[in-house]
Protein backbone atom coordinates (compact mmCIF):
# COMPACT_ATOMS: atom_id res chain seq x y z
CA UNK A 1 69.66 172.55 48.38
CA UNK A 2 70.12 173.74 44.66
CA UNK A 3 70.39 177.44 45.68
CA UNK A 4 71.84 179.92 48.48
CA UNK A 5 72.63 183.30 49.23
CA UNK A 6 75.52 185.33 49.16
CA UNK A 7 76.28 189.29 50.45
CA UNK A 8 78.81 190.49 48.59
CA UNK A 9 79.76 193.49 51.11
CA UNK A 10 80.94 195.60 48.32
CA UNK A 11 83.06 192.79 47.07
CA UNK A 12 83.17 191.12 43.28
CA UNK A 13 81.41 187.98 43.66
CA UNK A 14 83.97 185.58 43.33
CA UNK A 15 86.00 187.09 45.78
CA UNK A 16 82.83 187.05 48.20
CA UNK A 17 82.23 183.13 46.76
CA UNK A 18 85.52 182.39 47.86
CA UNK A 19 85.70 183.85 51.11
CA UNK A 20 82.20 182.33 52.07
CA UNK A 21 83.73 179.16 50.78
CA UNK A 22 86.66 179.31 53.21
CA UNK A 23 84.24 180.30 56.08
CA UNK A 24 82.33 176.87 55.64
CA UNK A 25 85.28 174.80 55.14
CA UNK A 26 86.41 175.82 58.47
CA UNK A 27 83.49 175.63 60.13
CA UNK A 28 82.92 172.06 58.65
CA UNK A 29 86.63 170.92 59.40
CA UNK A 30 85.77 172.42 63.24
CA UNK A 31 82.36 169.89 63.44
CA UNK A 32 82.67 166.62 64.76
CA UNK A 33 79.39 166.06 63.42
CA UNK A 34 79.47 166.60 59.67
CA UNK A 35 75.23 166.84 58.97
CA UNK A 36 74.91 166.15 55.00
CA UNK A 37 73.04 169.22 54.86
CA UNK A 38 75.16 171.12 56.28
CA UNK A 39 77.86 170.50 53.65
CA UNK A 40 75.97 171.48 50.50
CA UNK A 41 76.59 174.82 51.06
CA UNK A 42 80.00 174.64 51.02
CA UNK A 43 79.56 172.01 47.94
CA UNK A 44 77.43 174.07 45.89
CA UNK A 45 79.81 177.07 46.27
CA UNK A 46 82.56 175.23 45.20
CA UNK A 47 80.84 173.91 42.21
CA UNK A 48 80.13 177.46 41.14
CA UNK A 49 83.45 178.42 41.89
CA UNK A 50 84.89 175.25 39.46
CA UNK A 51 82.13 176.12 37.36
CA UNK A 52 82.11 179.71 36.57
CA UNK A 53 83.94 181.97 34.35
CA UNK A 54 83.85 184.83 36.58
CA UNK A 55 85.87 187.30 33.97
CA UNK A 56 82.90 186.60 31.47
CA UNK A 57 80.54 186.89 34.56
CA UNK A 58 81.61 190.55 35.82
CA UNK A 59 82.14 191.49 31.82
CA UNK A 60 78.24 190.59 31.72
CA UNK A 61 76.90 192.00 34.75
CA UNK A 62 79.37 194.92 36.34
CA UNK A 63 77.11 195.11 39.67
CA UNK A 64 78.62 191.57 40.29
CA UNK A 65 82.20 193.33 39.98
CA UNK A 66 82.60 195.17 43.70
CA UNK A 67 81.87 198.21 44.63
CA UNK A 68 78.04 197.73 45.41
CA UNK A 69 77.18 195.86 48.59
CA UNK A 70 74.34 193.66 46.72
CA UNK A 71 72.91 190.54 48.39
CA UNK A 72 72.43 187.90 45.44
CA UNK A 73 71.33 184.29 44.95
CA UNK A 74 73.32 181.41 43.22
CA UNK A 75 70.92 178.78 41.67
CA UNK A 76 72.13 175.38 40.74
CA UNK A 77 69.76 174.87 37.49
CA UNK A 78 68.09 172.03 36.47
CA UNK A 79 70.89 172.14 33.55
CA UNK A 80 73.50 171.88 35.08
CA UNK A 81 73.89 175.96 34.96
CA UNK A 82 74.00 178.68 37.90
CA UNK A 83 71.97 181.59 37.63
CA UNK A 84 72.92 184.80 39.53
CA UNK A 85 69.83 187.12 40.40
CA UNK A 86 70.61 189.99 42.85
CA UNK A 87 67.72 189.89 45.08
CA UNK A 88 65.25 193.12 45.80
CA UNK A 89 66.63 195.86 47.79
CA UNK A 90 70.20 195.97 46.63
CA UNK A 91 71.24 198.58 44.79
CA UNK A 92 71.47 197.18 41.11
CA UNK A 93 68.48 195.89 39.40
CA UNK A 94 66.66 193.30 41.18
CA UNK A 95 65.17 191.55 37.67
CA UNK A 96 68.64 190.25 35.84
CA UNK A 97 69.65 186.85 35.86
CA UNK A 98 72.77 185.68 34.77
């Protein structure tokens, strides 16, 4: 799973990426039976987390600051890139990628 979902409740997103992040560690540290796919999840966020300049990020694209609660999804690109798009019905534009 290259991609996944994230509600930011209001939150900037790495602050949401983080907490989600913590949320599946614990979960995963709790399971005696560690499923590969339910790890990547957890992985992929922590890539973007390593990954991302999330100053540079929020400079870019203020909706992904706090403030709104947007629902977006993080795309692991065939690059090697993650792409941000804030998915339809949140309040900021649905259309721009990151």
């Amino acid at each position: 799973m290259n991609t996944l979902v994230l509600d930011l409740c209001g939150q900037c997103i790495e602050t949401a990426a983080r907490a989600e992040y913590r949320r599946l560690s614990k979960i995963l540290m709790r399971s005696e039976s560690r499923l590969p796919a339910s790890e990547q999840p957890a992985e992929l966020l922590r890539e973007f987390l390593v990954a991302t300049d999330f100053r540079a990020l929020r400079a870019q694209r203020p909706e992904l600051a706090g403030g709104a609660p947007i629902t977006v999804r993080i795309t692991l690109e065939s690059g090697g890139c993650f792409a941000v798009r804030v998915l339809p019905g949140s309040p900021a534009d649905p259309g721009s990628d990151a």
